[in-house]
C-alpha atoms as a PDB file:
ATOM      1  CA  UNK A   1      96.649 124.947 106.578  1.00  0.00           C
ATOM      2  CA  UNK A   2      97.877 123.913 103.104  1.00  0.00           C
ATOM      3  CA  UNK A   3      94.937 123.734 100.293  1.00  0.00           C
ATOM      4  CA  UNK A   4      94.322 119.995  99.327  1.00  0.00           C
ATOM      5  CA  UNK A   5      94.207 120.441  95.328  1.00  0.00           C
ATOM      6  CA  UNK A   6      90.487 119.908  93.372  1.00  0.00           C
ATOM      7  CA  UNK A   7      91.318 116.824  91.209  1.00  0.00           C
ATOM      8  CA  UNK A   8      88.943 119.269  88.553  1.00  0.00           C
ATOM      9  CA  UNK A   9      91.972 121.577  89.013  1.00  0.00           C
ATOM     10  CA  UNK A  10      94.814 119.050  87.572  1.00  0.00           C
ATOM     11  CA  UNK A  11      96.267 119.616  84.658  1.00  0.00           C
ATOM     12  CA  UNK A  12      98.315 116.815  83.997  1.00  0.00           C
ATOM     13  CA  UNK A  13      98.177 113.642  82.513  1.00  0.00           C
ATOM     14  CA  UNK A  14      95.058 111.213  83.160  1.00  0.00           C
ATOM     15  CA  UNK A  15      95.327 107.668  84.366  1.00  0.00           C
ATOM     16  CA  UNK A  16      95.625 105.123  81.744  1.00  0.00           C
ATOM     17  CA  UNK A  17      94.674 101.172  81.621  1.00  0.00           C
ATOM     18  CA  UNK A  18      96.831  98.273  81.016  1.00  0.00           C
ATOM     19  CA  UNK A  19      95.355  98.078  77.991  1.00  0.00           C
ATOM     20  CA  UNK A  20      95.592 101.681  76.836  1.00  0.00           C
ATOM     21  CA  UNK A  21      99.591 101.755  77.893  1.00  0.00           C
ATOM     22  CA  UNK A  22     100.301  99.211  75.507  1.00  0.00           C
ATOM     23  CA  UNK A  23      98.031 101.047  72.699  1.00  0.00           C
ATOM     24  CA  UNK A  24     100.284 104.250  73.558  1.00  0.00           C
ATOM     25  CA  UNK A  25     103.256 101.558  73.092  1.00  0.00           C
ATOM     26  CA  UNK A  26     102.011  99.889  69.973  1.00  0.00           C
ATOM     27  CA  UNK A  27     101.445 103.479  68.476  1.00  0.00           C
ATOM     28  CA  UNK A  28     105.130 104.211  69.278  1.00  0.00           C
ATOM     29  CA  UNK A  29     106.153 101.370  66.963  1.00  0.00           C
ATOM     30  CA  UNK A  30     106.754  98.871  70.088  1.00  0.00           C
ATOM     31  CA  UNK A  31     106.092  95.344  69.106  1.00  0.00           C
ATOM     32  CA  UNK A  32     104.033  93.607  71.852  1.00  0.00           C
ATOM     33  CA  UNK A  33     104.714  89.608  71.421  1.00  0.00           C
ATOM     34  CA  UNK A  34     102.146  88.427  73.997  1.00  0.00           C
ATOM     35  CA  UNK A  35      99.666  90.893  74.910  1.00  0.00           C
ATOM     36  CA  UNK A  36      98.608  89.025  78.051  1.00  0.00           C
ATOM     37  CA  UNK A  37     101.872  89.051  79.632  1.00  0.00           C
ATOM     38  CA  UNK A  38     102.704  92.718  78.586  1.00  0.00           C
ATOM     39  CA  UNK A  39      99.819  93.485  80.915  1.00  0.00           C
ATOM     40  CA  UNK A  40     100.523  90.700  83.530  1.00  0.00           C
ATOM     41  CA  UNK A  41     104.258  92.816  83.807  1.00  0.00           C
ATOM     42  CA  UNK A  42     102.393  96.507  83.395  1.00  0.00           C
ATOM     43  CA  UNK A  43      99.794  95.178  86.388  1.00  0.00           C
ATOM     44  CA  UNK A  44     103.517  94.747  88.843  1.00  0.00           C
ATOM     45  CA  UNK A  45     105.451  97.107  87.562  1.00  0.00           C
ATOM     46  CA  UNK A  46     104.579 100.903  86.864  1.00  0.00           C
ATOM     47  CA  UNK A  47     104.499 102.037  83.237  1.00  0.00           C
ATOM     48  CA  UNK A  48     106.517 104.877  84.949  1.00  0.00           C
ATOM     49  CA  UNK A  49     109.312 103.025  86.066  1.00  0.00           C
ATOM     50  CA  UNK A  50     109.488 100.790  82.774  1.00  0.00           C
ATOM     51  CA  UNK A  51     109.700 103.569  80.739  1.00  0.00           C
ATOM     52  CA  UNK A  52     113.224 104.836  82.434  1.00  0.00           C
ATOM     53  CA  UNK A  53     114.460 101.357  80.179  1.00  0.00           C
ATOM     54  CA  UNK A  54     112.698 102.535  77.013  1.00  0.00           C
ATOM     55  CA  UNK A  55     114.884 105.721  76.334  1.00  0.00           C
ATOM     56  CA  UNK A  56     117.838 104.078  75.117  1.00  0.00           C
ATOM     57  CA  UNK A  57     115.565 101.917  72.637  1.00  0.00           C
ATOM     58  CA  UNK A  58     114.140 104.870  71.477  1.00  0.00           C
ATOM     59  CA  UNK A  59     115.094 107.426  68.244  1.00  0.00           C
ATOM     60  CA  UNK A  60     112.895 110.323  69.572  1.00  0.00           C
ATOM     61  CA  UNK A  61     109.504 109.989  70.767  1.00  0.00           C
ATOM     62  CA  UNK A  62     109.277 106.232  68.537  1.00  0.00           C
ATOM     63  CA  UNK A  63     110.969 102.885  69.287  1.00  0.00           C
ATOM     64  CA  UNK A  64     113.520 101.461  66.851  1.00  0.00           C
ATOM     65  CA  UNK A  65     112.380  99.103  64.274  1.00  0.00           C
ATOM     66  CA  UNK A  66     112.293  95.777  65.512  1.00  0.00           C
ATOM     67  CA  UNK A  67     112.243  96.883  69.497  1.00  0.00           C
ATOM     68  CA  UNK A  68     110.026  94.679  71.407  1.00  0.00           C
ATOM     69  CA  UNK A  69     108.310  94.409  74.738  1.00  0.00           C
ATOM     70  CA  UNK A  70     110.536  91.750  76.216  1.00  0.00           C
ATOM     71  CA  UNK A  71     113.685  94.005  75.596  1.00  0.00           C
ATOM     72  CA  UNK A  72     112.351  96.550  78.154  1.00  0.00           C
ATOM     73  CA  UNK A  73     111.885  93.961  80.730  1.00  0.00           C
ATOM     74  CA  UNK A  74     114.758  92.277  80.226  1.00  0.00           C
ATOM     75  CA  UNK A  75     116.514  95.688  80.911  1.00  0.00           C
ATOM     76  CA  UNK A  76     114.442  96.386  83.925  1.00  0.00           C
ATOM     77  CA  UNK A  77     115.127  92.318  84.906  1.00  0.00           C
ATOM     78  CA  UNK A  78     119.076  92.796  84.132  1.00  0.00           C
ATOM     79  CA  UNK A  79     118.920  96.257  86.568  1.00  0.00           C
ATOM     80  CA  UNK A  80     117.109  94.877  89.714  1.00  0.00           C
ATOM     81  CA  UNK A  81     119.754  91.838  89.315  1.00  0.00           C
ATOM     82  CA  UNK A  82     122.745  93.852  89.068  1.00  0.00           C
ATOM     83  CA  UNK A  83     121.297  95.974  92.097  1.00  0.00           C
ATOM     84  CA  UNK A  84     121.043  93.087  94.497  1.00  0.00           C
ATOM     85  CA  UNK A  85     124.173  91.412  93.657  1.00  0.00           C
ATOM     86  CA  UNK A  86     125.901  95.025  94.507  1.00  0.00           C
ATOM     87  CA  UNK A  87     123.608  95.090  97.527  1.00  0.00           C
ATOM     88  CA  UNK A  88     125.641  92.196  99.427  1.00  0.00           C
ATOM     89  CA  UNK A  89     128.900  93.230  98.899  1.00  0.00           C
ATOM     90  CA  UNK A  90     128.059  96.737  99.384  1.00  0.00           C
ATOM     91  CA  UNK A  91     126.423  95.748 102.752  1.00  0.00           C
ATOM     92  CA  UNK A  92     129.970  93.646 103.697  1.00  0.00           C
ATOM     93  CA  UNK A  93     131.967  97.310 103.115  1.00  0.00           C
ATOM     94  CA  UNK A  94     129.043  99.195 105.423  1.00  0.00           C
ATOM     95  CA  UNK A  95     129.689  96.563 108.258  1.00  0.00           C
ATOM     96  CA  UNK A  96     133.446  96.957 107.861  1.00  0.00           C
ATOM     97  CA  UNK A  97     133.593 100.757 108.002  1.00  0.00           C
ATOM     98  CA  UNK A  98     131.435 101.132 111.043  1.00  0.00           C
ATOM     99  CA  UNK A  99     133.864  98.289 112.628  1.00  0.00           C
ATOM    100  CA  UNK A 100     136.652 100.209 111.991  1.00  0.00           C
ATOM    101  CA  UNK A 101     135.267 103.429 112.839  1.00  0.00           C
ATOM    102  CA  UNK A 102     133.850 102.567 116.707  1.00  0.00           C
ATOM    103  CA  UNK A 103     137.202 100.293 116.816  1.00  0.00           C
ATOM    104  CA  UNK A 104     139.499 103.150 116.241  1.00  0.00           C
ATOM    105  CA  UNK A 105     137.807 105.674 117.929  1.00  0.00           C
ATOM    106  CA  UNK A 106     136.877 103.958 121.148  1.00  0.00           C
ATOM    107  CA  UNK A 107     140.412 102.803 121.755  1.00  0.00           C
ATOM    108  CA  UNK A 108     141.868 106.255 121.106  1.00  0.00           C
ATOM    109  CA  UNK A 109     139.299 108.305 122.923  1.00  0.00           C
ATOM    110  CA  UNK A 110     137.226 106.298 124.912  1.00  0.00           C
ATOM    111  CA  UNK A 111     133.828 105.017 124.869  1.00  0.00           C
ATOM    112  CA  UNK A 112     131.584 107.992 123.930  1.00  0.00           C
ATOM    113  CA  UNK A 113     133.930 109.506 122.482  1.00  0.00           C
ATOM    114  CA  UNK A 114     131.306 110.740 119.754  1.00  0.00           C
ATOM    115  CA  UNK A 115     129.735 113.278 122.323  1.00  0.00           C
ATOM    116  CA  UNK A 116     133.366 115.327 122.445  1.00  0.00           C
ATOM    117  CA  UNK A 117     133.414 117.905 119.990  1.00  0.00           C
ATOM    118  CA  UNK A 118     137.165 118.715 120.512  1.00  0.00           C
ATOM    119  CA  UNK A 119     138.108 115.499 118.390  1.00  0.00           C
ATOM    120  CA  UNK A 120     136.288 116.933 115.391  1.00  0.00           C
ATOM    121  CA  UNK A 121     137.293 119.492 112.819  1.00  0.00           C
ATOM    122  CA  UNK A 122     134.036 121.700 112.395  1.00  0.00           C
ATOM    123  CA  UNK A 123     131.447 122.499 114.864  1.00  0.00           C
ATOM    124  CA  UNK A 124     128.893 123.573 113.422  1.00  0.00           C
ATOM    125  CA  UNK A 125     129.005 120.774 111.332  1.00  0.00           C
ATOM    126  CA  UNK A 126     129.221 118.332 114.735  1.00  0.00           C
ATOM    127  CA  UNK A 127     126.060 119.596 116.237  1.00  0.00           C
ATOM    128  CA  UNK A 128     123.925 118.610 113.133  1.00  0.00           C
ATOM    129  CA  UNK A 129     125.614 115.264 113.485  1.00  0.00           C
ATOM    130  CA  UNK A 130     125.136 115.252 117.215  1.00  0.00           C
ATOM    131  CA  UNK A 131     121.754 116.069 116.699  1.00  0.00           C
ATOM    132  CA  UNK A 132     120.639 113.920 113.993  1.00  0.00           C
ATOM    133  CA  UNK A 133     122.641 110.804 116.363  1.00  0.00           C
ATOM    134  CA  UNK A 134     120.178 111.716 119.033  1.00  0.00           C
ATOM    135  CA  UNK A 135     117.353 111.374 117.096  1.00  0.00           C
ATOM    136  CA  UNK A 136     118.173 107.917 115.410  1.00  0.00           C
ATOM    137  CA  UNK A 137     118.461 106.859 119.196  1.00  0.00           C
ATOM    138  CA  UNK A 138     115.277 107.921 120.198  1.00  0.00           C
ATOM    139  CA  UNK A 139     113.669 106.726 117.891  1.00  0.00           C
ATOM    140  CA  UNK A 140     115.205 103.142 117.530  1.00  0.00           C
ATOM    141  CA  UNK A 141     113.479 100.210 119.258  1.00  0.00           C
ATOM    142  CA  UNK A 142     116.256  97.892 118.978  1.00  0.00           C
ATOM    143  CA  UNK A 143     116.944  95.970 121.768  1.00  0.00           C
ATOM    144  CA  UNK A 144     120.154  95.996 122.563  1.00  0.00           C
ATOM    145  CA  UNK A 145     119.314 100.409 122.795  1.00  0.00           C
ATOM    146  CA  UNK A 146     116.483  99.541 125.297  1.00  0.00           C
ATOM    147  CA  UNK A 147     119.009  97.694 127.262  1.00  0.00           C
ATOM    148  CA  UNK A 148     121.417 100.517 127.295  1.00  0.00           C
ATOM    149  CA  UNK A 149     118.233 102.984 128.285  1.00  0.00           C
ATOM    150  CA  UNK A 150     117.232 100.774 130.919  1.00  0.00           C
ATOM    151  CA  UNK A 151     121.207 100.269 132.239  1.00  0.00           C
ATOM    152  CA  UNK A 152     123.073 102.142 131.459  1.00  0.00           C
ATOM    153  CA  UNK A 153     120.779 105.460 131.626  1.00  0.00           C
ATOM    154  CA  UNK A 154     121.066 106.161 128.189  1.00  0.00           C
ATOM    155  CA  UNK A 155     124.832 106.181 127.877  1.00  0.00           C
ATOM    156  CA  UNK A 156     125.841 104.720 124.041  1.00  0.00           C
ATOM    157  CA  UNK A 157     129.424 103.544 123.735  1.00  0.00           C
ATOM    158  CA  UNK A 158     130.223 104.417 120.093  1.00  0.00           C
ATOM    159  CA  UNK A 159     129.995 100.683 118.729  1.00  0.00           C
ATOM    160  CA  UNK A 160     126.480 100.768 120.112  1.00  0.00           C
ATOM    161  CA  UNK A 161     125.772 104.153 118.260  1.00  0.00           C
ATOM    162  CA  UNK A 162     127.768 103.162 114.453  1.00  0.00           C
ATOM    163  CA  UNK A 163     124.864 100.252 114.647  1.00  0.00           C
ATOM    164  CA  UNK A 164     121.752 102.467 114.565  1.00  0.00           C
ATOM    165  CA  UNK A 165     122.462 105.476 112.976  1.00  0.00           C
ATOM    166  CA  UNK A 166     122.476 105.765 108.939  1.00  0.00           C
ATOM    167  CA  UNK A 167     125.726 104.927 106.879  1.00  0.00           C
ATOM    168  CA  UNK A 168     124.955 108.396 105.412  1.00  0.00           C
ATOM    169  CA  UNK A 169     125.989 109.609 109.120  1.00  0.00           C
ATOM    170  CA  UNK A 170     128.863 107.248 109.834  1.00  0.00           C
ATOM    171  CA  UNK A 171     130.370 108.825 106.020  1.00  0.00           C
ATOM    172  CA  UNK A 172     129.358 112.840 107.705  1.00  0.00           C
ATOM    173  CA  UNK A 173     131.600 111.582 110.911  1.00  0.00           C
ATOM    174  CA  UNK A 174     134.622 109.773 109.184  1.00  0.00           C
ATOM    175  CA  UNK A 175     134.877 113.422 106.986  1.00  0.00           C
ATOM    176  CA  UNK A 176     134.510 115.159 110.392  1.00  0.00           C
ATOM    177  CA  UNK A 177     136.880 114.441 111.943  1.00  0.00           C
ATOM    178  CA  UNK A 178     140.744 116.029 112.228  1.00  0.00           C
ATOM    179  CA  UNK A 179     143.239 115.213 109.877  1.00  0.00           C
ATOM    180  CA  UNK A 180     145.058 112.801 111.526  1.00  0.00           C
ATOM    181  CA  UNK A 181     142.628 110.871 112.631  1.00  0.00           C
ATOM    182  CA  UNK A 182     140.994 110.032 109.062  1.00  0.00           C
ATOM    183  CA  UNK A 183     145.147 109.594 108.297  1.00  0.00           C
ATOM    184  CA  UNK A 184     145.145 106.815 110.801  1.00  0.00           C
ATOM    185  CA  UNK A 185     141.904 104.710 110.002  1.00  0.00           C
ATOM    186  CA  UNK A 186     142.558 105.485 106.353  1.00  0.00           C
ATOM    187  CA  UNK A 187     145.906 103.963 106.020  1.00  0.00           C
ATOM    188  CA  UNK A 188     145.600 101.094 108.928  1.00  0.00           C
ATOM    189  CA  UNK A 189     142.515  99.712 107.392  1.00  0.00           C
ATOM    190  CA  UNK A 190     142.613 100.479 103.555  1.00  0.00           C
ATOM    191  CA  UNK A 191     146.331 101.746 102.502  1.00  0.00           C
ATOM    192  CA  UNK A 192     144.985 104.527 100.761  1.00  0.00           C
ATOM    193  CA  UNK A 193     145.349 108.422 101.137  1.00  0.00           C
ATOM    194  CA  UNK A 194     142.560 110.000 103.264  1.00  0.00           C
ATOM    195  CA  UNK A 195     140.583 111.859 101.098  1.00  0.00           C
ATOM    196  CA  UNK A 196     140.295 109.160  98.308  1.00  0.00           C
ATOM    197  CA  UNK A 197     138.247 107.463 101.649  1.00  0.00           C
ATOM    198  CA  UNK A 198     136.348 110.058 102.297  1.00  0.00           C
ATOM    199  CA  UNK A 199     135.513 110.811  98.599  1.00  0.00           C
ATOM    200  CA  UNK A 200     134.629 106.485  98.005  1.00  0.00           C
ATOM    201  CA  UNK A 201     132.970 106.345 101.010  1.00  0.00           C
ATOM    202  CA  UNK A 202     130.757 109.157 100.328  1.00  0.00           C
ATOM    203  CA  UNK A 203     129.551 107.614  96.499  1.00  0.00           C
ATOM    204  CA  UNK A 204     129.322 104.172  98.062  1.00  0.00           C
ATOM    205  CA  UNK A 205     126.500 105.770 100.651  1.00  0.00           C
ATOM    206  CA  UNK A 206     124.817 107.379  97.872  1.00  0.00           C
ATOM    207  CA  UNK A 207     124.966 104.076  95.605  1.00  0.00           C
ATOM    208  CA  UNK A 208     124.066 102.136  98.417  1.00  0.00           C
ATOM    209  CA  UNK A 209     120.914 104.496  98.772  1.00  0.00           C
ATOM    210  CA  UNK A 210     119.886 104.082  95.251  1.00  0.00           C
ATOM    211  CA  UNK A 211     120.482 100.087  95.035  1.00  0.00           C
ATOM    212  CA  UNK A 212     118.059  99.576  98.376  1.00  0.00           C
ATOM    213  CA  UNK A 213     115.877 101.919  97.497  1.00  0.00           C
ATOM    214  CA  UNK A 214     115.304  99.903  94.048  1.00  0.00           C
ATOM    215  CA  UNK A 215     116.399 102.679  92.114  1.00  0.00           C
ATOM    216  CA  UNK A 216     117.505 102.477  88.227  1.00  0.00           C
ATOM    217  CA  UNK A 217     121.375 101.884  88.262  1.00  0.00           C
ATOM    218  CA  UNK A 218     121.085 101.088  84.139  1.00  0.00           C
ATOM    219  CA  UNK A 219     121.984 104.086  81.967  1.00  0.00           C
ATOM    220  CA  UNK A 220     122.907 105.856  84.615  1.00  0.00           C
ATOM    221  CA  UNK A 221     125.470 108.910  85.086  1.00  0.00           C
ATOM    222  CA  UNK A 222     126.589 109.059  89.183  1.00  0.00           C
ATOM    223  CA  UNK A 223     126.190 112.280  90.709  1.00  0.00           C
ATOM    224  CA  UNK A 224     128.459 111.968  93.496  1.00  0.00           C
ATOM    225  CA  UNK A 225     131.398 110.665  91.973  1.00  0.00           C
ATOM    226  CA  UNK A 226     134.406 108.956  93.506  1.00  0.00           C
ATOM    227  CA  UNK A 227     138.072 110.563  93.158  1.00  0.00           C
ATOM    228  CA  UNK A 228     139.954 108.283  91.417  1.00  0.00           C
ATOM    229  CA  UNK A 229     143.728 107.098  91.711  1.00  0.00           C
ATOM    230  CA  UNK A 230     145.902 107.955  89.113  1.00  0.00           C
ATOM    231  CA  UNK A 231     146.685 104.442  88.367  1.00  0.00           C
ATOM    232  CA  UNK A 232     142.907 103.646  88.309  1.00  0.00           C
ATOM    233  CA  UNK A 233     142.555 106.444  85.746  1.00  0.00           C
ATOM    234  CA  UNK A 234     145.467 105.144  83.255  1.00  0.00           C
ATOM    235  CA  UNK A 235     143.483 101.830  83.578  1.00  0.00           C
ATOM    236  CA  UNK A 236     140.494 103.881  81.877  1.00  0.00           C
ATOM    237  CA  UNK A 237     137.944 103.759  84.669  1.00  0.00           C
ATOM    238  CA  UNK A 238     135.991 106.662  84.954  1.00  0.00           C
ATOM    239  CA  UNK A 239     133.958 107.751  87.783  1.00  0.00           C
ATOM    240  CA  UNK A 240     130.981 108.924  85.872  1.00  0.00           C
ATOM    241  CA  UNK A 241     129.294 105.583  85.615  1.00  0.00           C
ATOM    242  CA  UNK A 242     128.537 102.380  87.424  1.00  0.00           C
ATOM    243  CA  UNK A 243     131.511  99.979  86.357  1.00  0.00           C
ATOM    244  CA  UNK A 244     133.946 102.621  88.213  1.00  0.00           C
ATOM    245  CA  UNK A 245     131.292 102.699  91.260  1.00  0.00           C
ATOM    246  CA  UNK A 246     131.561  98.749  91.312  1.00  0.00           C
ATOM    247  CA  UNK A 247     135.900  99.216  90.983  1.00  0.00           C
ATOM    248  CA  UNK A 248     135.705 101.244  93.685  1.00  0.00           C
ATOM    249  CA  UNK A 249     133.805  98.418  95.563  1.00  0.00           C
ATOM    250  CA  UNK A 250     136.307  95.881  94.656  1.00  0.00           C
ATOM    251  CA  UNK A 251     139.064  98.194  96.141  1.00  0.00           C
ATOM    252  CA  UNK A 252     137.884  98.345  99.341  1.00  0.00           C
ATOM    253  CA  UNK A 253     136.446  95.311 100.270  1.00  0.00           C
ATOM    254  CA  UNK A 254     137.026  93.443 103.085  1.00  0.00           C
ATOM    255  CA  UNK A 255     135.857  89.498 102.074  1.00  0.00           C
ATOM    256  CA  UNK A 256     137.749  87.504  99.156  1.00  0.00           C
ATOM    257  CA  UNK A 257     135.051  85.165  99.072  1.00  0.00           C
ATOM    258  CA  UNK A 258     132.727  87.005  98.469  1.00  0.00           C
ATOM    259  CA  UNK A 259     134.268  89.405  96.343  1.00  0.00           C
ATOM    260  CA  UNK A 260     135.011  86.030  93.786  1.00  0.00           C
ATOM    261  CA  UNK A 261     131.240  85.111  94.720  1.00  0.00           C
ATOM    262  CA  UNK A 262     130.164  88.627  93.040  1.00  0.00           C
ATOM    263  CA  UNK A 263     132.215  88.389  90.178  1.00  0.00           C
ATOM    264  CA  UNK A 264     131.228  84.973  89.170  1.00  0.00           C
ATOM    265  CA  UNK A 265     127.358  86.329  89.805  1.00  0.00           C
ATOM    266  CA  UNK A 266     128.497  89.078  87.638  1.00  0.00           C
ATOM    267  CA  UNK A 267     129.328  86.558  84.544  1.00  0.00           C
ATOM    268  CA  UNK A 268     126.483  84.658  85.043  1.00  0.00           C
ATOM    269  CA  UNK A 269     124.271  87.772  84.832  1.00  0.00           C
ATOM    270  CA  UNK A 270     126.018  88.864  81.884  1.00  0.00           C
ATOM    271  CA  UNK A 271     125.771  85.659  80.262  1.00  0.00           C
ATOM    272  CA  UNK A 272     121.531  85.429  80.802  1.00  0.00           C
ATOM    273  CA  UNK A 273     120.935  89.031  79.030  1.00  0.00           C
ATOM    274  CA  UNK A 274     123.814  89.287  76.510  1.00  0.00           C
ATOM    275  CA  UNK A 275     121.638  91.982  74.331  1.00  0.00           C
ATOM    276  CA  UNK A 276     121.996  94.417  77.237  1.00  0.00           C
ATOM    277  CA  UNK A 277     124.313  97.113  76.604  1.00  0.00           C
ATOM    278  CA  UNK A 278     127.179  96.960  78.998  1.00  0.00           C
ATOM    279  CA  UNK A 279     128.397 100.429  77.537  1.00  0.00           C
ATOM    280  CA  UNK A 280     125.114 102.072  79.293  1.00  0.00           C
ATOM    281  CA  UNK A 281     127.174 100.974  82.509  1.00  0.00           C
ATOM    282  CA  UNK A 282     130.278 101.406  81.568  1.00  0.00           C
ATOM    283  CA  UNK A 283     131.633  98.420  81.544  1.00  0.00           C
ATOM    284  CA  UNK A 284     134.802  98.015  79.627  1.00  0.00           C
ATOM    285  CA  UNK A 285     135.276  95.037  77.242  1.00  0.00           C
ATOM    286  CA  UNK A 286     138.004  93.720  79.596  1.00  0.00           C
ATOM    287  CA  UNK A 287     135.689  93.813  82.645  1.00  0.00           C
ATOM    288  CA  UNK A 288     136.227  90.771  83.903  1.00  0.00           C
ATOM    289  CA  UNK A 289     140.051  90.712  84.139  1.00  0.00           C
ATOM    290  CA  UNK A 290     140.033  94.103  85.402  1.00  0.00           C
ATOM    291  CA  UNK A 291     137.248  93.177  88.744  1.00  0.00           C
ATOM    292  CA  UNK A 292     139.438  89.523  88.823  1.00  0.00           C
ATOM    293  CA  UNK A 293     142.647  91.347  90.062  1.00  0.00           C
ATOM    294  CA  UNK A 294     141.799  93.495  92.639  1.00  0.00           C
ATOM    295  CA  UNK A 295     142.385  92.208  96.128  1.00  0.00           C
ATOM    296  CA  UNK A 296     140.446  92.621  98.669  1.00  0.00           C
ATOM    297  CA  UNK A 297     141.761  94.767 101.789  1.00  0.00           C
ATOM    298  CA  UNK A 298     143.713  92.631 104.897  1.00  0.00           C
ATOM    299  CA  UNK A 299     144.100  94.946 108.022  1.00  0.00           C
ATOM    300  CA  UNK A 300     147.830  95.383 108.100  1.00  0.00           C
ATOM    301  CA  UNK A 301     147.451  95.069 112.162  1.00  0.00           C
ATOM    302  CA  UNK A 302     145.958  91.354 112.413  1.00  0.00           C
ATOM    303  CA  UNK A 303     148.869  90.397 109.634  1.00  0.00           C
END
């Protein structure tokens, strides 16, 4: 059995009041405009996560001259925006990959066509999927699983199956399976080479992950990055940062509407906190123009 620390024994830092973490903030040359509301915002957000916002307002260990309170917030205010305005068109391109994978798959191979190894390119790599498919099953308490429990003994077509498990597992099957295949769904549904799929698909999930999971998207560089098109590259987006995460987004969405919805959410956002640094993001000075002309994907079959 593990040994449940001794608080005695921690050497870390101690808890701190409201009122103390603006004192640290004041000391660090912070204005505070309205001390009541700095700790209203400290008492629902944690001094942790604010201080992500602080570092780019900061020279060293002190705040610029003339950095106040309500630039932090507005940072932290601009972030979770930007986050849930991603969120919905990020959610749109989730919906439509799962569509097109159980689609394509189904009709080629048949219902359960997930629980045939044969049709994918690495086994060992199968049986952790397999595995970790079971468990989202038994452990979902959706309805529409019960029904297949109680009917159909337990037997999942594959557009039953892309609706419970994680996107994160839908991106593991899609780079799974055999050549051809990803050929097939890559160039019926999107009109782009394979492995710029698999490698978008992949950053989207991780994105995706961050943006629900309220994590800081300001000031941030992406791990997994996307593999970018050539022409996308002599356009001067970079996969690195956010803006060329959001591009990405643009290419391979599925609804116009929306996609003219985000944009003009975008401006708007933009417009409210013009002191945020768009740079931080990397958002080009001819952002709008360049989101404006993508298109958003038609499936070549239904046209």
């Amino acid at each position: 059995m593990d040994k449940v620390m001794n608080t005695n024994d921690y050497k870390g830092k101690q808890p701190t009041t409201f009122e103390e973490q603006i004192e640290i903030l004041k000391s660090r040359n912070l204005i505070i405009e309205d001390m009541q509301e700095a700790i209203n915002i400290l008492s629902r957000v944690n001094y942790y996560r604010l201080s992500a916002y602080m570092l780019t307002l900061k020279c060293g260990d002190k705040f610029k001259d003339g950095t106040c309170f309500t630039e932090i917030y507005n940072l932290y205010e601009f972030d979770k925006r930007l986050r849930n305005i991603c969120l919905s068109v990020l959610e749109s391109i989730e919906i439509a990959f799962r569509t097109h994978i159980s689609y394509y798959l189904s009709h080629k191979y048949g219902p359960t066509c997930y629980c045939n190894p044969e049709i994918f390119a690495c086994e060992l790599s199968y049986a952790d999927m397999f595995q970790e498919l079971n468990v989202a099953l038994t452990k979902s308490r959706e309805l529409f699983i019960e029904h297949h429990k109680r009917k159909y003994d337990s037997e999942f077509p594959i557009w039953v199956v892309t609706e419970v498990v994680s996107f994160s597992l839908i991106s593991k099957l899609y780079s799974n399976l055999k050549v051809k295949d990803k050929k097939e769904i890559s160039e019926t549904y999107y009109q782009i080479p394979y492995t710029y799929l698999q490698s978008w698909i992949r950053s989207i999930t991780v994105f995706r992950n961050i943006c629900a999971h309220y994590g800081r998207i300001y000031n941030r560089l992406l791990t997994i990055r996307p593999k970018l098109l050539k022409e996308d590259m002599n356009k001067g987006i970079m996969n690195s940062n956010v803006f060329g995460l959001i591009y990405i987004m643009g290419k391979i969405n599925y609804d116009r509407g929306e996609w003219g919805l985000f944009i003009s959410n975008l401006r708007s956002l933009i417009a409210k906190y013009d002191n945020v640094d768009l740079n931080k993001i990397g958002f080009p000075t001819n952002w709008d123009s360049v989101l404006s002309q993508l298109e958003p994907k038609i499936n070549k079959n239904n046209t």
